[in-house]
N, C-alpha and C. Protein backbone atom coordinates (compact mmCIF):
# COMPACT_ATOMS: atom_id res chain seq x y z
N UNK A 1 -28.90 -155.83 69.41
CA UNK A 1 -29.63 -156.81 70.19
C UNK A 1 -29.08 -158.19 69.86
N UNK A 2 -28.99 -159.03 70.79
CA UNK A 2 -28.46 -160.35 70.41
C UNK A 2 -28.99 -161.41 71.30
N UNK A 3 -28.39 -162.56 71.64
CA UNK A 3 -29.54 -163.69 72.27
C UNK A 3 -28.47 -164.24 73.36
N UNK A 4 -28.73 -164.75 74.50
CA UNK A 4 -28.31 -164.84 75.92
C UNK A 4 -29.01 -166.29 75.80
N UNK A 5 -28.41 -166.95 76.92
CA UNK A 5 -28.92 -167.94 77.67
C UNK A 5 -30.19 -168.15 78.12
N UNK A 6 -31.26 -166.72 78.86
CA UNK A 6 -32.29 -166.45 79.14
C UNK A 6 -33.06 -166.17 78.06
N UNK A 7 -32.83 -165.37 76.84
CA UNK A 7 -33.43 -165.37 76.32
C UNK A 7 -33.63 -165.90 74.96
N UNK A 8 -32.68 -167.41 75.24
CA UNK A 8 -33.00 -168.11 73.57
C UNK A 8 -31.79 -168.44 72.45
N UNK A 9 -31.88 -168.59 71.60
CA UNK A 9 -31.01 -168.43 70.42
C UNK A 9 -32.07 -167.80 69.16
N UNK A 10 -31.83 -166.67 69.00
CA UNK A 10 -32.69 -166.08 67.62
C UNK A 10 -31.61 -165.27 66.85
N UNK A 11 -32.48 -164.81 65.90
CA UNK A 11 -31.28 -164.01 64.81
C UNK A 11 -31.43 -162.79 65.38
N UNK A 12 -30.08 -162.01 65.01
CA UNK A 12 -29.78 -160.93 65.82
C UNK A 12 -30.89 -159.62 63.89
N UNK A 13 -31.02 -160.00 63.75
CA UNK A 13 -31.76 -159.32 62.04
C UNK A 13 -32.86 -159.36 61.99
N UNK A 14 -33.68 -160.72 62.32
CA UNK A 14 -34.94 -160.73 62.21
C UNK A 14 -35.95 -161.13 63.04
N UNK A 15 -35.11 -161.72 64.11
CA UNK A 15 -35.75 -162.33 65.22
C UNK A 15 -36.09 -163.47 65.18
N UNK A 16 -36.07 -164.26 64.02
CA UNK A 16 -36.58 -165.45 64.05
C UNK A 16 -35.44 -166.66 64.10
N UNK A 17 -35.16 -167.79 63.57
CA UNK A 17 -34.93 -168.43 63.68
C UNK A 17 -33.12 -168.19 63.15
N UNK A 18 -32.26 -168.18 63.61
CA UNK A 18 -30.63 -168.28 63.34
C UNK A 18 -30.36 -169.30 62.11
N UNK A 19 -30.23 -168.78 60.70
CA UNK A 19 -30.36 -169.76 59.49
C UNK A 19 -29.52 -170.55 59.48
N UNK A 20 -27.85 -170.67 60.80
CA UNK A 20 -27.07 -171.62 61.03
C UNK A 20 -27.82 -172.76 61.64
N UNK A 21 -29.56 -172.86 62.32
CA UNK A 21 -30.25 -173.74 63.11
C UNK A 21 -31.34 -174.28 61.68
N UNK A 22 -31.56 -173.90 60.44
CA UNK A 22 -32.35 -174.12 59.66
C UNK A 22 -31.95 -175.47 59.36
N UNK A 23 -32.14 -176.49 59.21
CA UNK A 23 -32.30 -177.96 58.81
C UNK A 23 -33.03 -178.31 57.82
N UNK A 24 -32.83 -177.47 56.83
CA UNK A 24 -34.18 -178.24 55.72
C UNK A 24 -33.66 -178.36 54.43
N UNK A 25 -33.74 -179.94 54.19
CA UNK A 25 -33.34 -180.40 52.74
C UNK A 25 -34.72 -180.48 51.80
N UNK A 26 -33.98 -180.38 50.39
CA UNK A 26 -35.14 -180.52 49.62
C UNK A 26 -35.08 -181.98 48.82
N UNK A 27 -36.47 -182.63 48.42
CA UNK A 27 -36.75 -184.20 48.24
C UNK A 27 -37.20 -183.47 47.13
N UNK A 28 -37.62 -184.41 46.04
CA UNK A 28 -38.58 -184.66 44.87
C UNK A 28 -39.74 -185.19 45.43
N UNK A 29 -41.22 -184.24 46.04
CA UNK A 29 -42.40 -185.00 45.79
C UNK A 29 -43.34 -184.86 44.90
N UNK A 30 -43.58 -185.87 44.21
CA UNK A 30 -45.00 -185.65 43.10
C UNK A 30 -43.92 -184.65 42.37
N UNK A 31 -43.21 -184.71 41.82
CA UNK A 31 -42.41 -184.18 40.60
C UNK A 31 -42.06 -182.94 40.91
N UNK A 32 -41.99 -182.72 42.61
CA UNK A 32 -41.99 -181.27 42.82
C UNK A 32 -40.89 -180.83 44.07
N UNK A 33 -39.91 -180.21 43.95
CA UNK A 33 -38.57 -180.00 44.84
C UNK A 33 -39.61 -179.48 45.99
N UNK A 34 -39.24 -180.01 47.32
CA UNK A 34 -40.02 -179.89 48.63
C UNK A 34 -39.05 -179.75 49.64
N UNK A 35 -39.08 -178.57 50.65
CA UNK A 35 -38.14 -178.58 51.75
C UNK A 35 -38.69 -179.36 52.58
N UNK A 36 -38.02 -180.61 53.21
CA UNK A 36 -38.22 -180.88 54.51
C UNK A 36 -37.51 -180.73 55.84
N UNK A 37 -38.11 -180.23 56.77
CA UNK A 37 -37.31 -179.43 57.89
C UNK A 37 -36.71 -180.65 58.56
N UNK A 38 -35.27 -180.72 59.28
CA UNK A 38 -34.66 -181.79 60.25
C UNK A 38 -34.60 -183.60 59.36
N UNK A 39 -34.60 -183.29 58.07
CA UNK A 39 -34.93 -184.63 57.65
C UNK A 39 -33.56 -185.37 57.57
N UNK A 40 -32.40 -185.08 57.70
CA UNK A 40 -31.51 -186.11 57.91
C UNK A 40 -31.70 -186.76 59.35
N UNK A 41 -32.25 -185.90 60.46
CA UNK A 41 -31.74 -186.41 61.79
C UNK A 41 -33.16 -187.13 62.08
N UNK A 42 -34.39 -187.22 61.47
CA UNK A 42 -35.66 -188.05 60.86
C UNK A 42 -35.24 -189.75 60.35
N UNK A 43 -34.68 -189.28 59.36
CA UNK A 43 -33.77 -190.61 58.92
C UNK A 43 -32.79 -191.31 59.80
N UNK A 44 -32.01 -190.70 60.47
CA UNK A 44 -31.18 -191.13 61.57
C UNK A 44 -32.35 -191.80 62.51
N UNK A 45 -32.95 -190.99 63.61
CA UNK A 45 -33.75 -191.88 63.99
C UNK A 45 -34.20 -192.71 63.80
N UNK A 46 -35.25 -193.21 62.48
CA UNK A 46 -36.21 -193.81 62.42
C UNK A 46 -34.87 -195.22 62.18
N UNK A 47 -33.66 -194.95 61.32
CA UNK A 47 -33.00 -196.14 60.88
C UNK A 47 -32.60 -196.30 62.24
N UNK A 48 -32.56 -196.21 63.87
CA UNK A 48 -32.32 -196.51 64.79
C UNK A 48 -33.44 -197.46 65.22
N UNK A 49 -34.08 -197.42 64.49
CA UNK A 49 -35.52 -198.53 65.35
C UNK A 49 -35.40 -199.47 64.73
N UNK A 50 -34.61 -200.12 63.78
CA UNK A 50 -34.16 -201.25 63.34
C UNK A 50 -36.01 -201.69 62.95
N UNK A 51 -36.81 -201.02 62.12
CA UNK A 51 -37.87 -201.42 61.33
C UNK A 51 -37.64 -201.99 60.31
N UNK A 52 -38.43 -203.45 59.99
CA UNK A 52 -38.26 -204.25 58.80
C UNK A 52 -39.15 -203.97 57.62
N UNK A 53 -40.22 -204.03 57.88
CA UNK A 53 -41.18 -203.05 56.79
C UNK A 53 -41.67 -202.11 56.57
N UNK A 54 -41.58 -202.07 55.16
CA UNK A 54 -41.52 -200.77 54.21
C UNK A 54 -43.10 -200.02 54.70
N UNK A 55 -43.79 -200.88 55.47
CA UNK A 55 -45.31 -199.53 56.18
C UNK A 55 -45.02 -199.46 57.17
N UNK A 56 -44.07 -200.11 57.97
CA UNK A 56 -43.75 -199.76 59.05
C UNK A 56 -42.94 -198.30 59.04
N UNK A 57 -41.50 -198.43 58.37
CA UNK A 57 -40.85 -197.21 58.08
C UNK A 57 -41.37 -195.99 58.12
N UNK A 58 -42.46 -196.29 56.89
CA UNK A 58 -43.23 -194.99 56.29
C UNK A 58 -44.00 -194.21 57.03
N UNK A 59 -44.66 -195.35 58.03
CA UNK A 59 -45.56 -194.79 59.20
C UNK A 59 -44.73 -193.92 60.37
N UNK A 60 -43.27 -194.39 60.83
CA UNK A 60 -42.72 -194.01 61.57
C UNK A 60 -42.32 -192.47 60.61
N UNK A 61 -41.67 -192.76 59.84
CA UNK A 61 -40.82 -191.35 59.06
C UNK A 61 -42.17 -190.13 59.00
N UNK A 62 -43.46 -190.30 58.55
CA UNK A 62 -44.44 -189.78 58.64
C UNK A 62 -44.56 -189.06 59.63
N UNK A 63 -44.47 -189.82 60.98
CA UNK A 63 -44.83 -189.08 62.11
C UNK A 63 -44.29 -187.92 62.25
N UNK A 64 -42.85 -188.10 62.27
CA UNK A 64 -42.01 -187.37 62.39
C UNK A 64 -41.64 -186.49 61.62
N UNK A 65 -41.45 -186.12 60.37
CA UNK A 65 -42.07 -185.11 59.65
C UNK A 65 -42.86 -184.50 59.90
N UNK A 66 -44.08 -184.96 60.29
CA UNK A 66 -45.24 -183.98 60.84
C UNK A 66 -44.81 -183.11 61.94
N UNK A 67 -43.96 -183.70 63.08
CA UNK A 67 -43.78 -182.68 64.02
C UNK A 67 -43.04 -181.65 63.58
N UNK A 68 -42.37 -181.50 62.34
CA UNK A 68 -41.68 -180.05 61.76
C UNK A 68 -42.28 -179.19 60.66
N UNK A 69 -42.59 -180.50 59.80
CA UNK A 69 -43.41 -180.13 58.48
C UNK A 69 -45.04 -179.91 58.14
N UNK A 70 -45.53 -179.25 57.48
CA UNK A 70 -46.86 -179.83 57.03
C UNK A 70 -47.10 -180.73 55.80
N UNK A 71 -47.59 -181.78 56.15
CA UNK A 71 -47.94 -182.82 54.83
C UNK A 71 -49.79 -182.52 54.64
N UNK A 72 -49.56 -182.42 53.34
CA UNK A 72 -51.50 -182.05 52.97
C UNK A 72 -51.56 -183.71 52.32
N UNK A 73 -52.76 -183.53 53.06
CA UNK A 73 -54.03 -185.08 53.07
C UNK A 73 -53.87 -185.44 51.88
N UNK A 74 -53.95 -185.02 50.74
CA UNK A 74 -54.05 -185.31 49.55
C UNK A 74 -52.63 -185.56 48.96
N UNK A 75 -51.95 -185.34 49.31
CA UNK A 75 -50.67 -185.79 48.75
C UNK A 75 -49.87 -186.47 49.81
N UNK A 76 -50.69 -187.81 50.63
CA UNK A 76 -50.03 -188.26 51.68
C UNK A 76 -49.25 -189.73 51.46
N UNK A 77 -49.82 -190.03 50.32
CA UNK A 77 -49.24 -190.85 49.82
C UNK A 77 -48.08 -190.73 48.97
N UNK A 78 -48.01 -189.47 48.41
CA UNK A 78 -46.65 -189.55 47.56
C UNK A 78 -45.62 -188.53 48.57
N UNK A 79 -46.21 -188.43 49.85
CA UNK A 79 -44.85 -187.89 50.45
C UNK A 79 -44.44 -189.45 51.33
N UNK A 80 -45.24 -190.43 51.50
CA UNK A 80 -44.74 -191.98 52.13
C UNK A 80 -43.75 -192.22 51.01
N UNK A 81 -44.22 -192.10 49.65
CA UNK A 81 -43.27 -192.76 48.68
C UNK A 81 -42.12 -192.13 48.98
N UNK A 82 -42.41 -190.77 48.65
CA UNK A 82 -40.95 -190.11 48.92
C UNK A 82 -39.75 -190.40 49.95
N UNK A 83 -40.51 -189.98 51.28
CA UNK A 83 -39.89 -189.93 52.56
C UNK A 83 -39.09 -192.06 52.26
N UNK A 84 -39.73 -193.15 52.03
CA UNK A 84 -39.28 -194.43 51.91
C UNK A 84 -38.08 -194.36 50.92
N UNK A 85 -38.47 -193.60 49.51
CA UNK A 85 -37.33 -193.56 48.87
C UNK A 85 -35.36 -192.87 49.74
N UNK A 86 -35.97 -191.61 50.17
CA UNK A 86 -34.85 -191.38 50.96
C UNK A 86 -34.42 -191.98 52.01
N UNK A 87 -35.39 -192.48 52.84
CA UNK A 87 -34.72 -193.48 53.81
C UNK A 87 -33.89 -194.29 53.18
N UNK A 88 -34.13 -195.06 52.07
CA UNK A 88 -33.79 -196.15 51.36
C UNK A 88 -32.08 -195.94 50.53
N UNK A 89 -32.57 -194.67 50.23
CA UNK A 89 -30.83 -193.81 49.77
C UNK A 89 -30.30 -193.57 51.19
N UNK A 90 -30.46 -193.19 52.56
CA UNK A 90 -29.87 -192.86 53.42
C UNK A 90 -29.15 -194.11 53.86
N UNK A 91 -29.60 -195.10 53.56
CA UNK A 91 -28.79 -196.72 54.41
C UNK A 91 -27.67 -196.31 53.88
C-alpha cells in the first residue's frame, strides 16, 4: 500500500505521518528536553513580522506553537521564556 495524489502523503508502515514530514526539535523547558513540532519554520515566520518587543514576540511565537503543539496552562510561562530564548539564538 502506498500514498497517491488522491489519497495523501502517509507512511506506507503505519499509516500515519511519513517521519521524512516530522518537524520536531527539542528546546530545554523548565529543565526539561521538549519536542516542539515545525519550530524552525515558527521562528522563521514570526522573525518575518519584524516585532520589536520581547511580549510581543512571545505572544506571536505562542500562537503558533499552539497550532502544532500542546502547551499546559501551568507551564505557560516557562514555555514564553523558552520559545523567546530560541527565537533570540535563531537571529
Amino acid at each position: 500500500m502506498g500514498s497517491n495524489e488522491k489519497d495523501g502523503n502517509y507512511c506506507t508502515i503505519c499509516g500515519g505521518i511519513p517521519p521524512a514530514q516530522i518537524k520536531i526539535k527539542k528546546i530545554p523547558i523548565d529543565g526539561k528536553e521538549t519536542g516542539i513540532d515545525r519550530l524552525d519554520r515558527i521562528l522563521q515566520d514570526v522573525l518575518n513580522l519584524h516585532l520589536a518587543r520581547d511580549d510581543e514576540i512571545m505572544d506571536e511565537l505562542v500562537k503558533r506553537v499552539q497550532q502544532f503543539n500542546y502547551i499546559p496552562t501551568k507551564k505557560m510561562t516557562e514555555y514564553r521564556e523558552a520559545l523567546l530564548r530560541e527565537y533570540k539564538m535563531f537571529l
